[in-house]
PDB file of N, CA and C in Angstrom:
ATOM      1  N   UNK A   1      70.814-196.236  58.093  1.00  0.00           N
ATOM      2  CA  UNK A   1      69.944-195.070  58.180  1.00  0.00           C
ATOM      3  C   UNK A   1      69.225-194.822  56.863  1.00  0.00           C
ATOM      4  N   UNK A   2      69.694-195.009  55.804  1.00  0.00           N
ATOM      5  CA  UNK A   2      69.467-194.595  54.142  1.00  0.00           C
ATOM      6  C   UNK A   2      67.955-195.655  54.418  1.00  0.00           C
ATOM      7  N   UNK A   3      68.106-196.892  54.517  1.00  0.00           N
ATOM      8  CA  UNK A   3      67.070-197.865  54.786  1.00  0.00           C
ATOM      9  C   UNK A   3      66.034-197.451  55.361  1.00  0.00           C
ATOM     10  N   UNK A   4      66.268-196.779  56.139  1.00  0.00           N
ATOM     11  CA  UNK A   4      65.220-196.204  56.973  1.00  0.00           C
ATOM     12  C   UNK A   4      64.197-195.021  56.149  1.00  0.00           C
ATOM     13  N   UNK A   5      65.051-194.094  55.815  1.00  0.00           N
ATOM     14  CA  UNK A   5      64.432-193.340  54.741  1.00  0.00           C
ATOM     15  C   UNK A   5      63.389-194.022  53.732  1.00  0.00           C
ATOM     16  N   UNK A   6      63.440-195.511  53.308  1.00  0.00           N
ATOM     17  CA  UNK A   6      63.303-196.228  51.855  1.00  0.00           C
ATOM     18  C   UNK A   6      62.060-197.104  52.007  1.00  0.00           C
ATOM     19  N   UNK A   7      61.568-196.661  53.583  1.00  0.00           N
ATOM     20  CA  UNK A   7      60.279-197.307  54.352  1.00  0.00           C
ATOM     21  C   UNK A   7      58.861-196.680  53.944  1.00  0.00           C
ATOM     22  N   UNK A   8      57.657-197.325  53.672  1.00  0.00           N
ATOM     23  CA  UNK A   8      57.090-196.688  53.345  1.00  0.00           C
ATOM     24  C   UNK A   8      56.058-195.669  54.226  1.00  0.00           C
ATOM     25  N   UNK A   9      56.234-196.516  55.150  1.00  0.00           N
ATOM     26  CA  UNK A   9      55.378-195.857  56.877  1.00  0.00           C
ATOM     27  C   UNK A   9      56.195-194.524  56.854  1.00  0.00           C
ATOM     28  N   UNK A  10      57.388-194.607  56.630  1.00  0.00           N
ATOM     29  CA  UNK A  10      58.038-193.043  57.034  1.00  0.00           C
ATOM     30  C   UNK A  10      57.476-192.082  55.943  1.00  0.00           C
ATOM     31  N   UNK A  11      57.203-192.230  54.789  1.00  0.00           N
ATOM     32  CA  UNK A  11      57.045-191.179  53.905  1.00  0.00           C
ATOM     33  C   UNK A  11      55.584-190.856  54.298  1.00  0.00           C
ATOM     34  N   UNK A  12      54.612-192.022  54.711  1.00  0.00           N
ATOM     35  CA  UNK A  12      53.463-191.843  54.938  1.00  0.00           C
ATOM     36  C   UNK A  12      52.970-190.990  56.341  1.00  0.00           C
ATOM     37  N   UNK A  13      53.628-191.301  57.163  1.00  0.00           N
ATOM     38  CA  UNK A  13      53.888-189.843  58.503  1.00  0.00           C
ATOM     39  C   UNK A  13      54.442-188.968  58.010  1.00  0.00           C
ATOM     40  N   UNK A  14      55.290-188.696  57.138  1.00  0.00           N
ATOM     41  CA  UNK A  14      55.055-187.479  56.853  1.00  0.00           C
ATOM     42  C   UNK A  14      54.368-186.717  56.067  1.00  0.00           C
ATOM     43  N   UNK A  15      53.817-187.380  55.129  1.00  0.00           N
ATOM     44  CA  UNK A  15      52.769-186.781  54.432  1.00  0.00           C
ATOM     45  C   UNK A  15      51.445-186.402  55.572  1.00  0.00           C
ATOM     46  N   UNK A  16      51.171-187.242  56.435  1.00  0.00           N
ATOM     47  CA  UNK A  16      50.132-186.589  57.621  1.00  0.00           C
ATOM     48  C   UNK A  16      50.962-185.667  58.128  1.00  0.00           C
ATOM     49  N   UNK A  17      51.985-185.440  58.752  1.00  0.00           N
ATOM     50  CA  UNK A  17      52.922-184.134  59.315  1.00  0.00           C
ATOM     51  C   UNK A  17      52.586-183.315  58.107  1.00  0.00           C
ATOM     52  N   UNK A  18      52.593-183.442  57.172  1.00  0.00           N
ATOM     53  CA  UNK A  18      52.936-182.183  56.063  1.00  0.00           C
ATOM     54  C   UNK A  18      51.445-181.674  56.079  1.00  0.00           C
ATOM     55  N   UNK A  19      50.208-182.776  55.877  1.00  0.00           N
ATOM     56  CA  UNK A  19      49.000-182.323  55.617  1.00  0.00           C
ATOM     57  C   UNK A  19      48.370-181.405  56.991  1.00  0.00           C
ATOM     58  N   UNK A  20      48.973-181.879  57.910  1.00  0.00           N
ATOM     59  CA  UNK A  20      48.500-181.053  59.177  1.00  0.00           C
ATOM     60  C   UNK A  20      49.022-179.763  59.575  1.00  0.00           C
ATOM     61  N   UNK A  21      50.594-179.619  58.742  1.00  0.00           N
ATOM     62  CA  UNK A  21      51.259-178.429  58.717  1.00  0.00           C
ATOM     63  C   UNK A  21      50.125-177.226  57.502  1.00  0.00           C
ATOM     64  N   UNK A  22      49.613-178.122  56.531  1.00  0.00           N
ATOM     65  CA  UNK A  22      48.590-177.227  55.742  1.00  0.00           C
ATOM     66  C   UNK A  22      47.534-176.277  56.443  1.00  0.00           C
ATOM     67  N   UNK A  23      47.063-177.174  57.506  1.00  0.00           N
ATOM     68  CA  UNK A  23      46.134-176.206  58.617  1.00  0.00           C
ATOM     69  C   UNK A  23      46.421-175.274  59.307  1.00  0.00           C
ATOM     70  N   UNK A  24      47.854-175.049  59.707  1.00  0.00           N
ATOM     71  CA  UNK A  24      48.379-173.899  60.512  1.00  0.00           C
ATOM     72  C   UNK A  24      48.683-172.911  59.715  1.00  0.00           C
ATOM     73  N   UNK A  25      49.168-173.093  58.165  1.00  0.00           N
ATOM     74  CA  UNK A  25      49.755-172.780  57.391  1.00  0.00           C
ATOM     75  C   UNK A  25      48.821-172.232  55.378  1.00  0.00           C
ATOM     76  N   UNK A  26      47.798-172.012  55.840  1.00  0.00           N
ATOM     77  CA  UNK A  26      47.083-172.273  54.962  1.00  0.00           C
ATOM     78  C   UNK A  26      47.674-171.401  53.591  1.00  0.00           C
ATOM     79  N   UNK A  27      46.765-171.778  52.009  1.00  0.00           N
ATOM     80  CA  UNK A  27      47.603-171.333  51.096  1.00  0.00           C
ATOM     81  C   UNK A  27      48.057-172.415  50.397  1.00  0.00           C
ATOM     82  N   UNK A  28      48.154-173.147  50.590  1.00  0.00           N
ATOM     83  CA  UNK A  28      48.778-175.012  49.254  1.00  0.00           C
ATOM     84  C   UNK A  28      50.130-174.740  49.295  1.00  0.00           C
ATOM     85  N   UNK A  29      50.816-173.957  50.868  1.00  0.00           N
ATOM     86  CA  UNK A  29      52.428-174.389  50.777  1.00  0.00           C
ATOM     87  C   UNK A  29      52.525-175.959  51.017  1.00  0.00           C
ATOM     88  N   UNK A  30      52.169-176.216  51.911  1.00  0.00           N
ATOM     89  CA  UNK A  30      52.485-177.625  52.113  1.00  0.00           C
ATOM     90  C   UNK A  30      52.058-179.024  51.990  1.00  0.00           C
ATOM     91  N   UNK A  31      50.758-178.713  51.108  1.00  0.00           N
ATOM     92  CA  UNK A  31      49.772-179.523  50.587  1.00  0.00           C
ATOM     93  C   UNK A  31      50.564-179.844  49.146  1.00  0.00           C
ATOM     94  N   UNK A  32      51.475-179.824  48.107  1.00  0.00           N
ATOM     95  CA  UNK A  32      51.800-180.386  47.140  1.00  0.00           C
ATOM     96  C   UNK A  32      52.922-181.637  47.327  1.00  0.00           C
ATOM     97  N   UNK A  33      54.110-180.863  49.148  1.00  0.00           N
ATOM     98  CA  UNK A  33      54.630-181.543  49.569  1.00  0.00           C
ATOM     99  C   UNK A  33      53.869-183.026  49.988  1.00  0.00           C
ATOM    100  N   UNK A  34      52.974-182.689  50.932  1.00  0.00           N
ATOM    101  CA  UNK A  34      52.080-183.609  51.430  1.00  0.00           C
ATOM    102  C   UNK A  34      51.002-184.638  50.310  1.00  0.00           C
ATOM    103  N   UNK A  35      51.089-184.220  49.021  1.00  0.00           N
ATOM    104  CA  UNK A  35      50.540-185.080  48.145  1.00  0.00           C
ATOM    105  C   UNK A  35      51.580-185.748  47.538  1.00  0.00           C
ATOM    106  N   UNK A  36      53.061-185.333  47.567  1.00  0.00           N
ATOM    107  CA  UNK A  36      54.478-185.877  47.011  1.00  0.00           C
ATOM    108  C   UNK A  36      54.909-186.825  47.980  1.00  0.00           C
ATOM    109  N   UNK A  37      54.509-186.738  49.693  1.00  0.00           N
ATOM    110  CA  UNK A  37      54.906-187.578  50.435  1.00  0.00           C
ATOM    111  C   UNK A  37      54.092-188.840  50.628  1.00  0.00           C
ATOM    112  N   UNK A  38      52.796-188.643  50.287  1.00  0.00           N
ATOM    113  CA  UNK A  38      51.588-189.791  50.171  1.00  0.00           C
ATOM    114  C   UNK A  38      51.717-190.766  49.080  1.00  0.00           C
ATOM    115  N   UNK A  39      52.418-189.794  47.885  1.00  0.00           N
ATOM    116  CA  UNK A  39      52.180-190.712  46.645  1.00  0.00           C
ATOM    117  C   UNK A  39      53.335-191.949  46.844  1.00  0.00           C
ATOM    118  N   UNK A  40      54.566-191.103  47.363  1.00  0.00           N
ATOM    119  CA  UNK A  40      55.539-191.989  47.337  1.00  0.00           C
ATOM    120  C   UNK A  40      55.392-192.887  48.283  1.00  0.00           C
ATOM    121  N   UNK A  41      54.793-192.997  49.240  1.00  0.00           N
ATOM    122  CA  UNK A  41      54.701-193.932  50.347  1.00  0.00           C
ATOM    123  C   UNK A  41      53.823-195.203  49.362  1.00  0.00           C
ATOM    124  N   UNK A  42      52.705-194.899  48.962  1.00  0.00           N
ATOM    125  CA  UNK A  42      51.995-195.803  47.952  1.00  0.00           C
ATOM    126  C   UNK A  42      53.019-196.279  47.015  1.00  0.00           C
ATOM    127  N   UNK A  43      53.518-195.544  46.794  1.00  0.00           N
ATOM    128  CA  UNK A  43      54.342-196.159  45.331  1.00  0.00           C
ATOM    129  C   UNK A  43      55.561-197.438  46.212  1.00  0.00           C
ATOM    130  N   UNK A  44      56.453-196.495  47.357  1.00  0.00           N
ATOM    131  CA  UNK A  44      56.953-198.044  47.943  1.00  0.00           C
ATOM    132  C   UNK A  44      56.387-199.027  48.431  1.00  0.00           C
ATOM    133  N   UNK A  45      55.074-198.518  48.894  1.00  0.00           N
ATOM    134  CA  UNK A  45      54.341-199.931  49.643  1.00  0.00           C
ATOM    135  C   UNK A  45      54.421-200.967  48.504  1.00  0.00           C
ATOM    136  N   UNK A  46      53.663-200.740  47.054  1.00  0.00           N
ATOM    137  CA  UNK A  46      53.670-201.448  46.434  1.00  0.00           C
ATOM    138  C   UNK A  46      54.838-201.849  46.137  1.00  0.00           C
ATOM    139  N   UNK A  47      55.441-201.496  45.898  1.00  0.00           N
ATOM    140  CA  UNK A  47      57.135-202.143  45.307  1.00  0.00           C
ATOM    141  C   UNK A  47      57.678-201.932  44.083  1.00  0.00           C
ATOM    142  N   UNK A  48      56.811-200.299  43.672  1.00  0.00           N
ATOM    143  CA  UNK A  48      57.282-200.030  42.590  1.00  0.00           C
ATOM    144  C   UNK A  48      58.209-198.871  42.374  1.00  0.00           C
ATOM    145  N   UNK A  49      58.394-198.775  43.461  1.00  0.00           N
ATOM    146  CA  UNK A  49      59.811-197.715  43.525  1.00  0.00           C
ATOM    147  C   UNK A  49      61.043-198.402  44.752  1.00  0.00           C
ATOM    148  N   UNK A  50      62.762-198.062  43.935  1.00  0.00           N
ATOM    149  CA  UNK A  50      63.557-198.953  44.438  1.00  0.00           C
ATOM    150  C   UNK A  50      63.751-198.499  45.504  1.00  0.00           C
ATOM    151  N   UNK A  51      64.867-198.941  46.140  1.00  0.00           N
ATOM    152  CA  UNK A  51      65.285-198.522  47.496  1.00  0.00           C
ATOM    153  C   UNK A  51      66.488-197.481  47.558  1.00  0.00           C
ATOM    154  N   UNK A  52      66.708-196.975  46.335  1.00  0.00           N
ATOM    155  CA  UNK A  52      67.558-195.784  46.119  1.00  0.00           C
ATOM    156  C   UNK A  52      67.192-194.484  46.659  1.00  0.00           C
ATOM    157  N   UNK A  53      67.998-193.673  47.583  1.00  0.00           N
ATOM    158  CA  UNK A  53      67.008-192.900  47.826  1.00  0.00           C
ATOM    159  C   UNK A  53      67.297-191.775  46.812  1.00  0.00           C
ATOM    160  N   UNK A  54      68.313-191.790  46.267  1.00  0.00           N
ATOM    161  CA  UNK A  54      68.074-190.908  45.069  1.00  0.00           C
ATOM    162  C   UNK A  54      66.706-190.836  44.414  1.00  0.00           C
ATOM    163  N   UNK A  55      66.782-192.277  43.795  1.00  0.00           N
ATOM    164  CA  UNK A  55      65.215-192.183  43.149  1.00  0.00           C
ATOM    165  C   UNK A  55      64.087-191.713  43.796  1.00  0.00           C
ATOM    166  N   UNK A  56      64.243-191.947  45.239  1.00  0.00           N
ATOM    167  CA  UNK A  56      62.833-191.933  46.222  1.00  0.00           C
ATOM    168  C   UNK A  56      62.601-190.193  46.326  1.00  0.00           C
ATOM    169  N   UNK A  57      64.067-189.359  46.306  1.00  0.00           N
ATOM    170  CA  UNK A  57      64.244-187.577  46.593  1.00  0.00           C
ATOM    171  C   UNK A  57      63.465-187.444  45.066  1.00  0.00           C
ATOM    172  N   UNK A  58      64.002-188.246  44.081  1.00  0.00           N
ATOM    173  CA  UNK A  58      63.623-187.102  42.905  1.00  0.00           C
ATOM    174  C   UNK A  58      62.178-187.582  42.549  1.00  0.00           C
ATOM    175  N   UNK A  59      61.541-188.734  42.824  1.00  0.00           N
ATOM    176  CA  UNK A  59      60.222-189.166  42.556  1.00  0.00           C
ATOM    177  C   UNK A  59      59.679-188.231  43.669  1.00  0.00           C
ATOM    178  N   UNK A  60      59.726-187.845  44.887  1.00  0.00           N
ATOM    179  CA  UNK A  60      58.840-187.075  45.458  1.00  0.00           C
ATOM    180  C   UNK A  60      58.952-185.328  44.892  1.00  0.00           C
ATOM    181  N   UNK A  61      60.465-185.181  44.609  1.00  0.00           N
ATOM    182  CA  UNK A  61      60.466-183.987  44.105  1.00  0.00           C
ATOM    183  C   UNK A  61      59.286-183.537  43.070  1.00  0.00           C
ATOM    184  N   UNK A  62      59.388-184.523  41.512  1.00  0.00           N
ATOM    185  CA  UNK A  62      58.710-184.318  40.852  1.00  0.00           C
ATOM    186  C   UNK A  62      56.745-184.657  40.781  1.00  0.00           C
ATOM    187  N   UNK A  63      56.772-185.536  41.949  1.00  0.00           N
ATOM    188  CA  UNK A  63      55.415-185.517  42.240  1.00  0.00           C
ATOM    189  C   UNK A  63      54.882-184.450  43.165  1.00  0.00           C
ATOM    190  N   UNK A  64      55.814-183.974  43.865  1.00  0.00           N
ATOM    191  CA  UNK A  64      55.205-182.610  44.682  1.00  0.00           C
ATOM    192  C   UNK A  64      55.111-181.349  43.369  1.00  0.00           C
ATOM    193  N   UNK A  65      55.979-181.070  43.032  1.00  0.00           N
ATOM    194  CA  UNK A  65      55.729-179.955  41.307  1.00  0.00           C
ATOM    195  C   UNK A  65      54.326-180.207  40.905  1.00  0.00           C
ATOM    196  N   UNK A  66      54.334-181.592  40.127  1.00  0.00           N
ATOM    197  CA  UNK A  66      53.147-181.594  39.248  1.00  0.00           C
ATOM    198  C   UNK A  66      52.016-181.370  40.780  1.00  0.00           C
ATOM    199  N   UNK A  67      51.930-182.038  41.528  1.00  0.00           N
ATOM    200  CA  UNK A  67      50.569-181.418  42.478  1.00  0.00           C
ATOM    201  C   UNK A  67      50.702-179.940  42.733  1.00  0.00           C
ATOM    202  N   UNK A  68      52.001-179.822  42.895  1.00  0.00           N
ATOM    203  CA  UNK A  68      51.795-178.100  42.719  1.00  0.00           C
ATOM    204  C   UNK A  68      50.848-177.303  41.832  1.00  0.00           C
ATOM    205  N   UNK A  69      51.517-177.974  40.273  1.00  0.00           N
ATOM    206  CA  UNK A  69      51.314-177.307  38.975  1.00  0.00           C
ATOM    207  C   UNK A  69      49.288-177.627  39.011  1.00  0.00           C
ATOM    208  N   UNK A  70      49.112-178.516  39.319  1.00  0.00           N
ATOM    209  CA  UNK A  70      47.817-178.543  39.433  1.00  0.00           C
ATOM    210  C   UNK A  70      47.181-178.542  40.409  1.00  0.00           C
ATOM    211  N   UNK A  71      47.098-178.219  41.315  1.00  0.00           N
ATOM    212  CA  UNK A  71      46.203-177.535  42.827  1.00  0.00           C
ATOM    213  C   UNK A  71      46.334-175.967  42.302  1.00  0.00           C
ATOM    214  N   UNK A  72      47.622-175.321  41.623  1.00  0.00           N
ATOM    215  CA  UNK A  72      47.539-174.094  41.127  1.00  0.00           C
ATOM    216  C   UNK A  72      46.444-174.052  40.216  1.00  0.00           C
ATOM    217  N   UNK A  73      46.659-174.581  39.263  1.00  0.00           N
ATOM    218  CA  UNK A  73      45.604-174.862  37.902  1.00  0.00           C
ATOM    219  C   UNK A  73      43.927-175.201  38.552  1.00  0.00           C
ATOM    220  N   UNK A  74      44.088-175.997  39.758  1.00  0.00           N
ATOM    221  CA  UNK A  74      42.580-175.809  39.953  1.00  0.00           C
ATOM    222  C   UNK A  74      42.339-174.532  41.147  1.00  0.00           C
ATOM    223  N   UNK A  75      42.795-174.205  41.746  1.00  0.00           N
ATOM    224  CA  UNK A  75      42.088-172.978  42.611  1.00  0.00           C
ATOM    225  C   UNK A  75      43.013-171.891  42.390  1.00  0.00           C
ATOM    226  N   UNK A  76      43.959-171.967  41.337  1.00  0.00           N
ATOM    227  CA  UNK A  76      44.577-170.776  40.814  1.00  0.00           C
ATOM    228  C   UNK A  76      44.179-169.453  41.978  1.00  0.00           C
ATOM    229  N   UNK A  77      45.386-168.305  41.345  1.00  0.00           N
ATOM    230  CA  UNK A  77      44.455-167.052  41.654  1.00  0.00           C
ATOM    231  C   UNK A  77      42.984-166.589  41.217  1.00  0.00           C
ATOM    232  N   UNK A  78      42.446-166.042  41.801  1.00  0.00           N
ATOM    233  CA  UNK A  78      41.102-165.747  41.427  1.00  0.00           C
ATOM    234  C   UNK A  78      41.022-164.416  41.050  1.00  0.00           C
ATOM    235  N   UNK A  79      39.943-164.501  39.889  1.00  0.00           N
ATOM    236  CA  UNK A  79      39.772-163.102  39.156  1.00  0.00           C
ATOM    237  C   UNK A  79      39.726-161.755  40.168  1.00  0.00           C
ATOM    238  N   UNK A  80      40.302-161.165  40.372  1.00  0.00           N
ATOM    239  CA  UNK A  80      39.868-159.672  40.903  1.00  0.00           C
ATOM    240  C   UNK A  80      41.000-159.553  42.118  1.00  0.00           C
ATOM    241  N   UNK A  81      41.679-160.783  42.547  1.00  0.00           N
ATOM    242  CA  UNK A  81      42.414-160.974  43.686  1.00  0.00           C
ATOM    243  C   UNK A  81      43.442-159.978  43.807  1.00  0.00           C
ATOM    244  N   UNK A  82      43.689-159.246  42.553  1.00  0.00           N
ATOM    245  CA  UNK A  82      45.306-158.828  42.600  1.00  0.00           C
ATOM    246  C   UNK A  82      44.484-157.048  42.508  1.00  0.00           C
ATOM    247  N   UNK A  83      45.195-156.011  43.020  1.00  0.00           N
ATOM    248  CA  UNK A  83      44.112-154.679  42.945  1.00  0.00           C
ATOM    249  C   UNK A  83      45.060-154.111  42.341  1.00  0.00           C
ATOM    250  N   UNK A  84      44.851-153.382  41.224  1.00  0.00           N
ATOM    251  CA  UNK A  84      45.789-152.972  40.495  1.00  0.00           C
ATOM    252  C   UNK A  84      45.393-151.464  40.465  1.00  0.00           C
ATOM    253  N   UNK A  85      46.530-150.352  40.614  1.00  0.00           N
ATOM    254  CA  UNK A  85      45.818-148.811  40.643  1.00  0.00           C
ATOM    255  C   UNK A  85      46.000-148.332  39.571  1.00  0.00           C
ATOM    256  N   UNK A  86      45.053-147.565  39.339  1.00  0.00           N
ATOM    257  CA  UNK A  86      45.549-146.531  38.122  1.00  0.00           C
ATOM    258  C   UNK A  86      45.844-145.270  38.084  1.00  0.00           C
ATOM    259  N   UNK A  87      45.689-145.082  39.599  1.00  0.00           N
ATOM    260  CA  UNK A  87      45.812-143.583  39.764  1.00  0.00           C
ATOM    261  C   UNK A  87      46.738-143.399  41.057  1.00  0.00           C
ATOM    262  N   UNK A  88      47.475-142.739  40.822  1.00  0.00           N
ATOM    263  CA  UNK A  88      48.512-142.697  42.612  1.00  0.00           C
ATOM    264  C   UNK A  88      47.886-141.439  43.351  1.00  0.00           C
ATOM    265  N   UNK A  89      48.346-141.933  44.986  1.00  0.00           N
ATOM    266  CA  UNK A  89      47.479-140.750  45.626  1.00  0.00           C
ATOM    267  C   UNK A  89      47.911-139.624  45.202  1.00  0.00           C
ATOM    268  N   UNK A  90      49.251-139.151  45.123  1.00  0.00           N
ATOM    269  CA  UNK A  90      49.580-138.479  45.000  1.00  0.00           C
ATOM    270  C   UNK A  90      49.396-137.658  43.899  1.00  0.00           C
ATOM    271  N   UNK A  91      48.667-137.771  43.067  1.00  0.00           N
ATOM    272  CA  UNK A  91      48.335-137.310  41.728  1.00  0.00           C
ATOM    273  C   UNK A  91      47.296-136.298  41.553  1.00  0.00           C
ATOM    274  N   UNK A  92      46.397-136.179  42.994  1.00  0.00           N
ATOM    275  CA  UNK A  92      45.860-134.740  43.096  1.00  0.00           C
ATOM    276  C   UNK A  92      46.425-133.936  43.581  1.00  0.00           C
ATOM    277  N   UNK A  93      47.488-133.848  44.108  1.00  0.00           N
ATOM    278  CA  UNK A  93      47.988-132.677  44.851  1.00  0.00           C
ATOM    279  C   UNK A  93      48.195-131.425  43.696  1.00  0.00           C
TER     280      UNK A  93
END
């Protein structure tokens, strides 16, 4: 079963499962996953990642973060997004 995991077709369906879960789901929840599940599928096709799946959990772990850290960094929050009050209603009474 571990073998099975260590395939690269499997990481690569799920990175389409993950990218299509982005459409129902909008917001970049599941789009850093889905760029962590693509990369790694590339990375086993080629043969540069082993068949450990340790290695295979923590190489997608840390490639889903950094796409995190930067899909944040490029469409971040946007200026004005957050409404901040300065006055409570209650403050004319």
């Amino acid at each position: 079963m571990l073998a099975f995991v260590a395939q690269w077709w499997v990481w690569g369906v799920a990175a389409v499962l993950l990218f299509g879960l982005e459409v129902f789901a909008p917001g970049f929840i599941f789009l850093g996953f889905g760029v962590g599940a693509a990369l790694v599928a590339v990375l086993l096709a080629l043969g540069l990642l082993g068949t450990n799946l340790a290695t295979i959990a923590l190489a997608f772990a840390v490639i889903s973060l950094l796409a995190w850290f930067a899909m944040r960094q490029a469409f971040g929050v946007r200026k004005g997004q957050v409404k901040t009050w300065d006055k409570d209603i209650n403050d004319d009474i």
